[in-house]
C-alpha atoms as a PDB file:
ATOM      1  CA  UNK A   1     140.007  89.687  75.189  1.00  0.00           C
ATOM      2  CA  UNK A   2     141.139  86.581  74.687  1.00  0.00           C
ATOM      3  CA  UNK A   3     138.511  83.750  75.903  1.00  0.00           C
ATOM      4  CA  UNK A   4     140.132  80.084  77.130  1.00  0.00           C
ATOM      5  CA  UNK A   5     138.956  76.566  78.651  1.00  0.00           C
ATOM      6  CA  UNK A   6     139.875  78.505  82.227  1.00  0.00           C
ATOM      7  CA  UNK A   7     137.575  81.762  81.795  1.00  0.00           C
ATOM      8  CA  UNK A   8     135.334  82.415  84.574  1.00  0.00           C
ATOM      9  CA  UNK A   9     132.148  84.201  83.690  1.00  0.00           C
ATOM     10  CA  UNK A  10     130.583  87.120  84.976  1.00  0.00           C
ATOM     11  CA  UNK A  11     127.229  89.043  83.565  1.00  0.00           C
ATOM     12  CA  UNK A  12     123.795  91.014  83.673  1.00  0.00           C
ATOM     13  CA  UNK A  13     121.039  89.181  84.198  1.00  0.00           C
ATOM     14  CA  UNK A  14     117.270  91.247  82.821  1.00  0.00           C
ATOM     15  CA  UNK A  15     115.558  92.190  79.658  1.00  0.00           C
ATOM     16  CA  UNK A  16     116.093  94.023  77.648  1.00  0.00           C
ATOM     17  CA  UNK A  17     119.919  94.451  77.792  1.00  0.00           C
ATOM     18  CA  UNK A  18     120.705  95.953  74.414  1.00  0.00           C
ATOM     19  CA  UNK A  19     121.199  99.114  75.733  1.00  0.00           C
ATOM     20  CA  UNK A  20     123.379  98.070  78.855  1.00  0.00           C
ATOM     21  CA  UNK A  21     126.438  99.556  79.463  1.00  0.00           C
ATOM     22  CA  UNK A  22     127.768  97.050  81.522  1.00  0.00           C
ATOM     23  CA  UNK A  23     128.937  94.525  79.634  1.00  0.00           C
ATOM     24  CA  UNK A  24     131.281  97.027  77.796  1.00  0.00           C
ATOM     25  CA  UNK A  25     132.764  98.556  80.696  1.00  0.00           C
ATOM     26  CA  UNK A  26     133.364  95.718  83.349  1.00  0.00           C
ATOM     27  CA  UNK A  27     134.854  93.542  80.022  1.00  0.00           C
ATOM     28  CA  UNK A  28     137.232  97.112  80.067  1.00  0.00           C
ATOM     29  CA  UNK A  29     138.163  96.904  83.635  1.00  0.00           C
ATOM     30  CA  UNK A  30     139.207  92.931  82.878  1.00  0.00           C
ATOM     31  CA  UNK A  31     141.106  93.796  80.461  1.00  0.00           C
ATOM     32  CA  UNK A  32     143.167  96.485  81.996  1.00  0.00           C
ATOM     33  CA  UNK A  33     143.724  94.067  84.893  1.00  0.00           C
ATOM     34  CA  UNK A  34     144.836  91.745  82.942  1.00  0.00           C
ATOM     35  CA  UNK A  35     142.031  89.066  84.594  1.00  0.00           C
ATOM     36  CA  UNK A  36     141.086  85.890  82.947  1.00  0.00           C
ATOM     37  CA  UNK A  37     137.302  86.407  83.074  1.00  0.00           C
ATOM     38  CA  UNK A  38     134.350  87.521  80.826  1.00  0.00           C
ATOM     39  CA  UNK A  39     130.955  89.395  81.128  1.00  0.00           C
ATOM     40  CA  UNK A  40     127.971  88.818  79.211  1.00  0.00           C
ATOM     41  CA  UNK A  41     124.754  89.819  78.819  1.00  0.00           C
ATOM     42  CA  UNK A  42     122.083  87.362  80.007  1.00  0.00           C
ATOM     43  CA  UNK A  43     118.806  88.122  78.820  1.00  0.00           C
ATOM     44  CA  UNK A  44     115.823  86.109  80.231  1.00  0.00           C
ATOM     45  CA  UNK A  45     112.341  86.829  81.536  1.00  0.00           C
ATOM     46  CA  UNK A  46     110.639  85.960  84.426  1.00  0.00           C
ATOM     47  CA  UNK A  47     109.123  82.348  83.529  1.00  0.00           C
ATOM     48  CA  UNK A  48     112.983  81.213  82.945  1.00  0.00           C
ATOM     49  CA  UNK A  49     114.712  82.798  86.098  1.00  0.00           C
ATOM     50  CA  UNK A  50     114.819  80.294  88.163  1.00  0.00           C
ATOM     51  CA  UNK A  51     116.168  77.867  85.800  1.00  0.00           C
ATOM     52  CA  UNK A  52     118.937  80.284  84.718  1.00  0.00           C
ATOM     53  CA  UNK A  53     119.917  80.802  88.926  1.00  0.00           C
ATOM     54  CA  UNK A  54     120.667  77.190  88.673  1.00  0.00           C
ATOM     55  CA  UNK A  55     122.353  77.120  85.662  1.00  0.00           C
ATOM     56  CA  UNK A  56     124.806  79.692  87.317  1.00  0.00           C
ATOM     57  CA  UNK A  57     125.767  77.297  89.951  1.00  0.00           C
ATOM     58  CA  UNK A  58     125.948  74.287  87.524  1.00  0.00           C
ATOM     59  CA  UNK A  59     128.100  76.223  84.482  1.00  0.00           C
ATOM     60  CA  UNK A  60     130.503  77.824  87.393  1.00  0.00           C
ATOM     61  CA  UNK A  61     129.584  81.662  87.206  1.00  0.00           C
ATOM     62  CA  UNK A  62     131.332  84.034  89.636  1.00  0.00           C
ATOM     63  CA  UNK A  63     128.485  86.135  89.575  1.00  0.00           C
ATOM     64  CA  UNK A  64     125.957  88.398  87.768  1.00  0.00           C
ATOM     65  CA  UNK A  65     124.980  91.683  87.987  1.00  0.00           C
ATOM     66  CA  UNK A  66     120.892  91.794  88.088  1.00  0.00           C
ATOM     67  CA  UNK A  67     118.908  94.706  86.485  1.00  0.00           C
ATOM     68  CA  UNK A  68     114.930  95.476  85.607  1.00  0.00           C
ATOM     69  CA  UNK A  69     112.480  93.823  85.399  1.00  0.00           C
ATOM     70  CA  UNK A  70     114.316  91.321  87.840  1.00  0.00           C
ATOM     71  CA  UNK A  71     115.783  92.602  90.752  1.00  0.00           C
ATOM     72  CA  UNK A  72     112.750  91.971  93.010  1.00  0.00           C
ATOM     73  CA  UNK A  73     112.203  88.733  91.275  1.00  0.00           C
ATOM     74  CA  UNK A  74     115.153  86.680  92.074  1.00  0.00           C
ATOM     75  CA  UNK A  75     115.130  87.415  96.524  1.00  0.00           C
ATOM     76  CA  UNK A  76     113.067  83.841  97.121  1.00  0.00           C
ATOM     77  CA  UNK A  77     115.045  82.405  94.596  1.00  0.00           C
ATOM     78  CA  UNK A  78     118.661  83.073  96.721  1.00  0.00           C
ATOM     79  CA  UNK A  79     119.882  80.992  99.195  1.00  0.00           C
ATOM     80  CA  UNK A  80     121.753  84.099 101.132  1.00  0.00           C
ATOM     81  CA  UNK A  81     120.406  87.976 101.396  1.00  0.00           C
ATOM     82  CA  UNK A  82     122.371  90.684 102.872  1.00  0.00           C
ATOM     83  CA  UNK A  83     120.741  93.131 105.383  1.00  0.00           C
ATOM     84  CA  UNK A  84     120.365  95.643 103.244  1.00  0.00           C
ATOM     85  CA  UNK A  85     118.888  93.406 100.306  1.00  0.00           C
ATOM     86  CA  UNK A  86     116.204  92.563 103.085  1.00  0.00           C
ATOM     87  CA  UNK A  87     115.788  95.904 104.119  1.00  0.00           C
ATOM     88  CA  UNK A  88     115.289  97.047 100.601  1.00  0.00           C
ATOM     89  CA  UNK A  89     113.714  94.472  99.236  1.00  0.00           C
ATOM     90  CA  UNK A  90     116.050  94.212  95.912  1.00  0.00           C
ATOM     91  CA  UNK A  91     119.294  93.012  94.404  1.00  0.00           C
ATOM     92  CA  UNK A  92     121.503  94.261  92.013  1.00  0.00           C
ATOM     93  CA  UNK A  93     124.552  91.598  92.458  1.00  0.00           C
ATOM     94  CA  UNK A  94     124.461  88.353  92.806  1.00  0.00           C
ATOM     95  CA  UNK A  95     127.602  86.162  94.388  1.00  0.00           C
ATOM     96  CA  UNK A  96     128.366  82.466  93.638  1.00  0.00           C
ATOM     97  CA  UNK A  97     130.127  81.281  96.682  1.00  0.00           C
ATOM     98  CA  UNK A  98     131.165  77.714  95.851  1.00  0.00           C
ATOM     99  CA  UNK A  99     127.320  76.430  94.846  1.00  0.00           C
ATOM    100  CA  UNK A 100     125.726  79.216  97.637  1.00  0.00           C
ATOM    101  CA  UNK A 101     124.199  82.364  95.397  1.00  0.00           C
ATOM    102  CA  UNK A 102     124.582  85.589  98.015  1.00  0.00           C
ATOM    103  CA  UNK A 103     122.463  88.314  96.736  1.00  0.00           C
ATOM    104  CA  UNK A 104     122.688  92.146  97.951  1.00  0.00           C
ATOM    105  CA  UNK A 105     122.604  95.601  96.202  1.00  0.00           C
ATOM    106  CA  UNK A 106     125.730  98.000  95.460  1.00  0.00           C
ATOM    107  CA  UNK A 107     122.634 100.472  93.785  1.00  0.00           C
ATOM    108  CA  UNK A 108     123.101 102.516  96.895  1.00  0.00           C
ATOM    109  CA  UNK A 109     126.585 102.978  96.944  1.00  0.00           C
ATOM    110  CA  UNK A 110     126.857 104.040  93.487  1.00  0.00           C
ATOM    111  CA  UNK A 111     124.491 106.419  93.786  1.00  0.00           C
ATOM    112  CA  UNK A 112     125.907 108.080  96.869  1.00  0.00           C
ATOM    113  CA  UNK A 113     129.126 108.132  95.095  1.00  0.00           C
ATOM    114  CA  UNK A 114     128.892 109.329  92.116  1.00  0.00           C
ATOM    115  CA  UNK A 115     127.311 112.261  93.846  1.00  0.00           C
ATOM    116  CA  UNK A 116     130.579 112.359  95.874  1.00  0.00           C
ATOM    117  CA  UNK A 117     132.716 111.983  92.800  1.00  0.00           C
ATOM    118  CA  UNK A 118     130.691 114.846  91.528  1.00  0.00           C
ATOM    119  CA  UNK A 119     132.042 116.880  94.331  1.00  0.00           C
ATOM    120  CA  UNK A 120     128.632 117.573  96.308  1.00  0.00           C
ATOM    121  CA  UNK A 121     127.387 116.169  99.912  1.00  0.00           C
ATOM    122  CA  UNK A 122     124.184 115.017 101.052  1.00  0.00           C
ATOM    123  CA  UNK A 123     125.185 116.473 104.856  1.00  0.00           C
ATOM    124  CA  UNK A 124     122.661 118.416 106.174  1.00  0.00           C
ATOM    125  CA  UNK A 125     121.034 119.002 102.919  1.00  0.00           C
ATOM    126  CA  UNK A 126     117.310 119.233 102.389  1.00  0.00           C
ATOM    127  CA  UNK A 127     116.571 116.482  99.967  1.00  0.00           C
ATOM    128  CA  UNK A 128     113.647 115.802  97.094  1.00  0.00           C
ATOM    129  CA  UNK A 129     113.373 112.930  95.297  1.00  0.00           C
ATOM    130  CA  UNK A 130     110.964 112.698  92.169  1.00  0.00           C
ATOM    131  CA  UNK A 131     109.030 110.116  91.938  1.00  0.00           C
ATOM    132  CA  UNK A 132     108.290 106.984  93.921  1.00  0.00           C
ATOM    133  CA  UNK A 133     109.030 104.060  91.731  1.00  0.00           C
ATOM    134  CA  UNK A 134     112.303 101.356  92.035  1.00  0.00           C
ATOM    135  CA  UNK A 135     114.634 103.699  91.685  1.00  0.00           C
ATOM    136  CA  UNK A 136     113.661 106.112  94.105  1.00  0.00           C
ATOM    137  CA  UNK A 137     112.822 103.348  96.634  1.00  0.00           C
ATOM    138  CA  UNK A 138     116.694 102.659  96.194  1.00  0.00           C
ATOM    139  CA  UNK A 139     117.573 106.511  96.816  1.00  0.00           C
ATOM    140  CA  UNK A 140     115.245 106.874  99.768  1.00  0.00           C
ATOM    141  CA  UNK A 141     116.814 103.853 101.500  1.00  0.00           C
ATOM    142  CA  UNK A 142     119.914 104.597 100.477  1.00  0.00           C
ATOM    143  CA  UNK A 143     119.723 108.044 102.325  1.00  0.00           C
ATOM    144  CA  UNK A 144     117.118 106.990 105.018  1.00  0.00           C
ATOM    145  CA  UNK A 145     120.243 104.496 105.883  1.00  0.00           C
ATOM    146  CA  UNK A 146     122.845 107.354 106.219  1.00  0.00           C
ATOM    147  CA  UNK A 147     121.370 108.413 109.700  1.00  0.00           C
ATOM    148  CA  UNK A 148     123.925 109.062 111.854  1.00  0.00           C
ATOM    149  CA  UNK A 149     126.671 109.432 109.543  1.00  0.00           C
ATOM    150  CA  UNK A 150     128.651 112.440 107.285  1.00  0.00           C
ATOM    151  CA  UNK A 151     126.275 112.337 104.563  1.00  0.00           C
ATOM    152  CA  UNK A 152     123.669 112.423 106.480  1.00  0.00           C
ATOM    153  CA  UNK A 153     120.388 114.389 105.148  1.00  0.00           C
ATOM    154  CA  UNK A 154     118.691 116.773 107.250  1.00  0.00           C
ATOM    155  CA  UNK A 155     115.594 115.761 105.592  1.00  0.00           C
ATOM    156  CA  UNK A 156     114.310 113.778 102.809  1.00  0.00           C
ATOM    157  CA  UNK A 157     110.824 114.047 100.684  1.00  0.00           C
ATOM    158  CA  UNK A 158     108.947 112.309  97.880  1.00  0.00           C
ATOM    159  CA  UNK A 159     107.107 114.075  95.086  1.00  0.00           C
ATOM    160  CA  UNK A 160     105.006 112.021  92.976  1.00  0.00           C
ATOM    161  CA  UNK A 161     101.634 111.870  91.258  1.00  0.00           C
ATOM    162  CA  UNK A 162     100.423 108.724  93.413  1.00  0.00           C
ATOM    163  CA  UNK A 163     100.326 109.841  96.823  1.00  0.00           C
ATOM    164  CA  UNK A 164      98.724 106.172  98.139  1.00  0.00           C
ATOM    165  CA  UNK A 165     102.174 104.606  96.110  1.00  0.00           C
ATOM    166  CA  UNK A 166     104.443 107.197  98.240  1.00  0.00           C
ATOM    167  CA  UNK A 167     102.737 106.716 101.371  1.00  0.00           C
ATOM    168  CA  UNK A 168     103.027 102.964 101.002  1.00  0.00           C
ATOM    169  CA  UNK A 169     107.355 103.408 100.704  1.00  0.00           C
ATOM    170  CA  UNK A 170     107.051 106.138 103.661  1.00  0.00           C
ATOM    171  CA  UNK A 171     106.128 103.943 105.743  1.00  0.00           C
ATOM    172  CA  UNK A 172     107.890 100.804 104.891  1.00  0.00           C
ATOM    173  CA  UNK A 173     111.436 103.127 104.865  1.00  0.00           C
ATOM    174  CA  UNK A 174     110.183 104.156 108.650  1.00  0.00           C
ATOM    175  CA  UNK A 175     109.310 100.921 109.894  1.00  0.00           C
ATOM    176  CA  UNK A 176     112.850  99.305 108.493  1.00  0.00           C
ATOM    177  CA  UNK A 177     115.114 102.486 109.258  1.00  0.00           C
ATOM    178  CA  UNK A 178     113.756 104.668 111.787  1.00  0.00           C
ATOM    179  CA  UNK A 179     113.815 107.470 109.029  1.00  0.00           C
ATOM    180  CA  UNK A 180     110.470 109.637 108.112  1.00  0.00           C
ATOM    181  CA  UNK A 181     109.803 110.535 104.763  1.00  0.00           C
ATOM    182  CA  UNK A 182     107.902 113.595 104.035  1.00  0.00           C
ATOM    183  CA  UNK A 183     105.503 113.498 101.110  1.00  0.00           C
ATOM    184  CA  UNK A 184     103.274 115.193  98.485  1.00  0.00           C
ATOM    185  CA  UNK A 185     102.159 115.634  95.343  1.00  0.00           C
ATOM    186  CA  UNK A 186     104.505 116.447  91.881  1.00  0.00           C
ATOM    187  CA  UNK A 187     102.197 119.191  90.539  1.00  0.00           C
ATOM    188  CA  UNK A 188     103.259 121.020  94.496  1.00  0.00           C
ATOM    189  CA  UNK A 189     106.381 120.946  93.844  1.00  0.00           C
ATOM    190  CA  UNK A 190     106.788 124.287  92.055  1.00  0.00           C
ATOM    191  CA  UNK A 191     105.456 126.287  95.183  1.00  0.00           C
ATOM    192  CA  UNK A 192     107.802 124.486  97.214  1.00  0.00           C
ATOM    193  CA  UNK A 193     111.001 124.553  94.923  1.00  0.00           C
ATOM    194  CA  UNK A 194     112.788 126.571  97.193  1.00  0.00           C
ATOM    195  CA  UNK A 195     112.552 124.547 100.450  1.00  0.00           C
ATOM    196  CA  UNK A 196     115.255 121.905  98.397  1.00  0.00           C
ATOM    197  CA  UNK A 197     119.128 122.240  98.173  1.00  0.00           C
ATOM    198  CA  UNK A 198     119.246 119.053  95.826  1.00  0.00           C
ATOM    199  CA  UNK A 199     116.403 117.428  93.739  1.00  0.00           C
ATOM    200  CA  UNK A 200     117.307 113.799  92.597  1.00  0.00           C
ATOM    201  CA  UNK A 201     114.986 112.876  89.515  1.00  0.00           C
ATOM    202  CA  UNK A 202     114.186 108.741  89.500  1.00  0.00           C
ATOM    203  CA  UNK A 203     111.630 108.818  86.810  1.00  0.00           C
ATOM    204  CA  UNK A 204     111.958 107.739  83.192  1.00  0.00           C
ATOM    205  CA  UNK A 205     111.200 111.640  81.835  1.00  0.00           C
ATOM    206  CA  UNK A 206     114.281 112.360  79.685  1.00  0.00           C
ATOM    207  CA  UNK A 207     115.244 109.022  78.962  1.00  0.00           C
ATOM    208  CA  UNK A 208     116.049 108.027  74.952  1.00  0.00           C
ATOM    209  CA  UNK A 209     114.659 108.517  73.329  1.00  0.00           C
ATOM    210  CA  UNK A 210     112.500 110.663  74.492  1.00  0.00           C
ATOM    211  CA  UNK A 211     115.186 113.442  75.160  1.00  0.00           C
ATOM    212  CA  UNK A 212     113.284 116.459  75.156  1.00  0.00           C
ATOM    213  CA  UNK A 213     110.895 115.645  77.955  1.00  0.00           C
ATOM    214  CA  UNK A 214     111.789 116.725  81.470  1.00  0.00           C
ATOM    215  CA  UNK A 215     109.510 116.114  84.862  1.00  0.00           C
ATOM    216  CA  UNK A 216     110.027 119.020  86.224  1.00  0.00           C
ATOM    217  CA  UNK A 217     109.040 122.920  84.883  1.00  0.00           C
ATOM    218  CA  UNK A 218     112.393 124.969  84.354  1.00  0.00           C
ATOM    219  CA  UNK A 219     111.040 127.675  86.294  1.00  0.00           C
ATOM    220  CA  UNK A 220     110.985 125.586  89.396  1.00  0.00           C
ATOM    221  CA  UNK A 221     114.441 125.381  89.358  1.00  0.00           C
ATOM    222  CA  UNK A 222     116.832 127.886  91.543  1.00  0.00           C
ATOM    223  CA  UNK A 223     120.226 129.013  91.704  1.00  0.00           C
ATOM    224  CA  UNK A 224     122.363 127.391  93.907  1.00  0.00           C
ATOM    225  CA  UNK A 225     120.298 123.544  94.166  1.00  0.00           C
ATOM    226  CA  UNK A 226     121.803 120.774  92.664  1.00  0.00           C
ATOM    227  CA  UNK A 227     120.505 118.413  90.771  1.00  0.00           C
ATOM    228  CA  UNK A 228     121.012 114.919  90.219  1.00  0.00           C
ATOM    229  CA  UNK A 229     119.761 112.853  87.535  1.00  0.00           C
ATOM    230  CA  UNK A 230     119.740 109.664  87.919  1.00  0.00           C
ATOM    231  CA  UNK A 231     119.220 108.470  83.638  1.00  0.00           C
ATOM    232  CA  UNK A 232     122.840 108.265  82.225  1.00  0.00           C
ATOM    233  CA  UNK A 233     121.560 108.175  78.788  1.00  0.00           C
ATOM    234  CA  UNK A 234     121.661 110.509  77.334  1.00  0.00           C
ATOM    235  CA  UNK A 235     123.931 112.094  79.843  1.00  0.00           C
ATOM    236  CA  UNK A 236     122.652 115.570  79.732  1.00  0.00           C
ATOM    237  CA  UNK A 237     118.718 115.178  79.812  1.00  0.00           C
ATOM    238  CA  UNK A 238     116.520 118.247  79.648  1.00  0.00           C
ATOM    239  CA  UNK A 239     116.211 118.687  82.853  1.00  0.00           C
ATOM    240  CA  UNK A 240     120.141 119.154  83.329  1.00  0.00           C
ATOM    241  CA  UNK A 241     120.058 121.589  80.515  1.00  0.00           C
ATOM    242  CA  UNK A 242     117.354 123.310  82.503  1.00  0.00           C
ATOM    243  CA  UNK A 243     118.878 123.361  85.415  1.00  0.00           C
ATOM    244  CA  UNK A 244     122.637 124.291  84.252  1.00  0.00           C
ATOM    245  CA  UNK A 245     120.591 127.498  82.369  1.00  0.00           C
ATOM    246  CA  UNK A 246     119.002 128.704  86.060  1.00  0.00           C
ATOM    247  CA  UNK A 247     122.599 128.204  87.809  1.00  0.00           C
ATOM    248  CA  UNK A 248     121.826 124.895  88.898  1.00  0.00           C
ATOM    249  CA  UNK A 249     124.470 122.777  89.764  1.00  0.00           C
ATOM    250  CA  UNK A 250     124.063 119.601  87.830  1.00  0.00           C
ATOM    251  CA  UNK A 251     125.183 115.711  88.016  1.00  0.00           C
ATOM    252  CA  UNK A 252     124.369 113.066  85.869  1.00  0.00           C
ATOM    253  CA  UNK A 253     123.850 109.229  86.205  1.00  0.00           C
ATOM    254  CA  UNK A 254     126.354 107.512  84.249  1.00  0.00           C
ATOM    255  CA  UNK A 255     128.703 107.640  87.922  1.00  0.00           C
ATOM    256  CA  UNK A 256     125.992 106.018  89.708  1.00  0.00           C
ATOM    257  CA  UNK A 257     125.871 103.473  87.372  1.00  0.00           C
ATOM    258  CA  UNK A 258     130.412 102.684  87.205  1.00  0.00           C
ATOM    259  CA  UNK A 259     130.057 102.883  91.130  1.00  0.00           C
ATOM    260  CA  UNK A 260     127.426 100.458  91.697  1.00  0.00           C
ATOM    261  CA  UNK A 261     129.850  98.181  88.437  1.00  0.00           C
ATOM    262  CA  UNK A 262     133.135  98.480  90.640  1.00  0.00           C
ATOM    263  CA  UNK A 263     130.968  97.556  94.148  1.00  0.00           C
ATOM    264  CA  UNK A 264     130.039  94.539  92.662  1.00  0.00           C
ATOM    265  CA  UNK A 265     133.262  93.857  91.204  1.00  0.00           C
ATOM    266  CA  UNK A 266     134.684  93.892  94.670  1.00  0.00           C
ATOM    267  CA  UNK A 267     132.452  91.711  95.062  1.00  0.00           C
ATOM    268  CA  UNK A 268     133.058  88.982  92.935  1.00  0.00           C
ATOM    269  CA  UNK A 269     137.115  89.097  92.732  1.00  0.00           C
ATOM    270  CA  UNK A 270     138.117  90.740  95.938  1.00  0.00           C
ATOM    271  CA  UNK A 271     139.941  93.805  93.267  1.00  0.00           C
ATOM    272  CA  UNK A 272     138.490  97.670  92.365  1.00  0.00           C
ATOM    273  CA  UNK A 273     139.405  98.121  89.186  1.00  0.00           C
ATOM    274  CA  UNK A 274     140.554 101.843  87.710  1.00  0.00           C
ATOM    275  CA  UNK A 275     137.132 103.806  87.430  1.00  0.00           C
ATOM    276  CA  UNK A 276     138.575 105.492  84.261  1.00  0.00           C
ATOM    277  CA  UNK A 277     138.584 102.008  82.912  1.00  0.00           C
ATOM    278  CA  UNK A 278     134.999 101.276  83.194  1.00  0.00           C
ATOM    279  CA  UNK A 279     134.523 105.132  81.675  1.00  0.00           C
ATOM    280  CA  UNK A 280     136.515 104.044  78.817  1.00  0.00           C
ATOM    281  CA  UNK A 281     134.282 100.633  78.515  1.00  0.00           C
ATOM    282  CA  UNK A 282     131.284 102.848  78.062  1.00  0.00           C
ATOM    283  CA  UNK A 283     133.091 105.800  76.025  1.00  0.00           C
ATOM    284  CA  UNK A 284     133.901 103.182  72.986  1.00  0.00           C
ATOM    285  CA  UNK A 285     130.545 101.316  73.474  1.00  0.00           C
ATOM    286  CA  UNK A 286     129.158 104.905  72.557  1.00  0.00           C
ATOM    287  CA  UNK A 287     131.401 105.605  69.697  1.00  0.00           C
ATOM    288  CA  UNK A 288     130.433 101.924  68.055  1.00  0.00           C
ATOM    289  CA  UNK A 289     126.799 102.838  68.399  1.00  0.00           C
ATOM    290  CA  UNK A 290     127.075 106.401  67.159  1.00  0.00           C
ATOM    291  CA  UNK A 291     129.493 104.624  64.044  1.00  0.00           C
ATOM    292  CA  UNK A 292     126.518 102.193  63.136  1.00  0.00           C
ATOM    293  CA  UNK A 293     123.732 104.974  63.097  1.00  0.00           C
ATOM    294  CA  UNK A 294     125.333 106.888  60.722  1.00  0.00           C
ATOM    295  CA  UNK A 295     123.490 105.561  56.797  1.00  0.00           C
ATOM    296  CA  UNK A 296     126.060 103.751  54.945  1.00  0.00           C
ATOM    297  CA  UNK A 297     128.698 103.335  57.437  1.00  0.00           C
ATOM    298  CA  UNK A 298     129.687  99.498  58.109  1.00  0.00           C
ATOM    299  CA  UNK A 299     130.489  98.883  61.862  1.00  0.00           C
END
């Protein structure tokens, strides 16, 4: 990819980005289109983030994507938020409109479809969601906002070891959406496994490398739920494996994560790029890694 005096720039701003995907795969979709821009990684922490906002405007970015620990960090620093950034209370994309930085999230539509891509519905499906932290804050809004539509849930729940944490989100969702949130405690979920068609997992358990961990017992998972994992790497955790053994429909996170990528590249340029693209990004980022852990072999 060929970079000139005319290249706009693009990028992911957090830390630590060595193990981002995104780089690789929206560089992929710009290539297939043919588009005289670049992404890069931006890694800065939270003493330098308000320089580096500036620095967007001043160096002529189109836009960033913005990931942990950040994406709380940078809403005073934006001069625009969209209604569901305020809502929320997090971005994930960041828009330079001619010196005006326009913040809002694309985390919810990725991960309602790559669920959809997976061919499942959240329609009138009884809903858990493990854990309480960022990522399930952005699930529970994302679903709590579907009232009234197709995908609408018939109901939603948190499960998680801090109740006080939960409660807190509960009633935060409720106040901004209308939506209750039913909650209690992980170590109940077992007894209650069957009241669930899908069970969406936002915690770090499984994540590399810790690959064998799961945060749920296999024997709380039935026939005929599905469940979604939010950690795309690695892309089967233990707790798809576990599920997939008990007839468990599973789907993975690494479509939640090209969704939210081609959002926000709508975004920024106004195009959707091929998904199978962005795949491909992220399938030869995987090959170069797996190359240069094998002893001996020069990448």
């Amino acid at each position: 990819m060929p970079i000139r005096g005319t290249t706009r720039l693009l990028g992911i701003l957090g830390t630590p980005l060595a193990h981002s995907y995104s780089p690789a795969m929206h560089n992929s979709g710009i290539a297939a289109l043919g588009l005289d821009l670049a992404y890069l990684p931006l890694s800065a922490d939270a003493a330098h983030l308000k320089t580096l906002l500036e620095s967007l405007k001043a160096v002529n970015f189109l836009g960033v994507n913005v990931t942990l620990p950040h994406k709380q960090a940078v809403l005073p620093l934006l001069d625009e938020l969209s209604e569901v950034s305020r809502k929320m209370g997090a971005v994930n994309t960041i828009v330079n409109r001619d010196g005006t930085l326009y913040g809002t999230t694309t985390d919810p539509e990725g991960f309602l479809n790559g669920f959809k891509d997976a061919g499942h519905s959240f329609a009138d499906k009884s809903v858990v969601i493990v854990g309480n932290g960022g990522t399930a804050r952005t699930i529970a809004f994302a679903l709590s906002l579907q009232s009234g539509s197709s995908s609408t849930p018939r109901r939603v729940a948190l499960a998680a070891r801090d109740l006080v944490k939960s409660g807190s989100l509960a009633l935060e969702i409720a106040a901004k959406t209308g939506r209750e949130i039913e909650l209690f405690a992980l170590e109940d979920y077992p007894a209650r496994a069957r009241e669930f068609d899908v069970v969406v997992n936002t915690t770090p358990l499984g994540m590399s490398p810790n690959v064998d961990v799961s945060p749920l017992p296999a024997d709380a998972l039935h026939a005929g739920q599905i469940v979604y994992d939010v950690i795309y790497n690695p892309e089967e955790t233990a707790l798809m494996r576990h599920a997939r053994a008990r007839g468990c429909a599973v789907v993975g996170g690494l479509g939640m994560l090209v969704h939210q990528g081609l959002a926000s590249f709508k975004l920024w340029t106004g195009l959707e790029p091929d998904p199978a693209t962005y795949y491909a990004g992220i399938r030869a980022q995987q090959a170069a890694q797996a190359a240069a852990a094998v002893p001996g072999k020069i990448s």
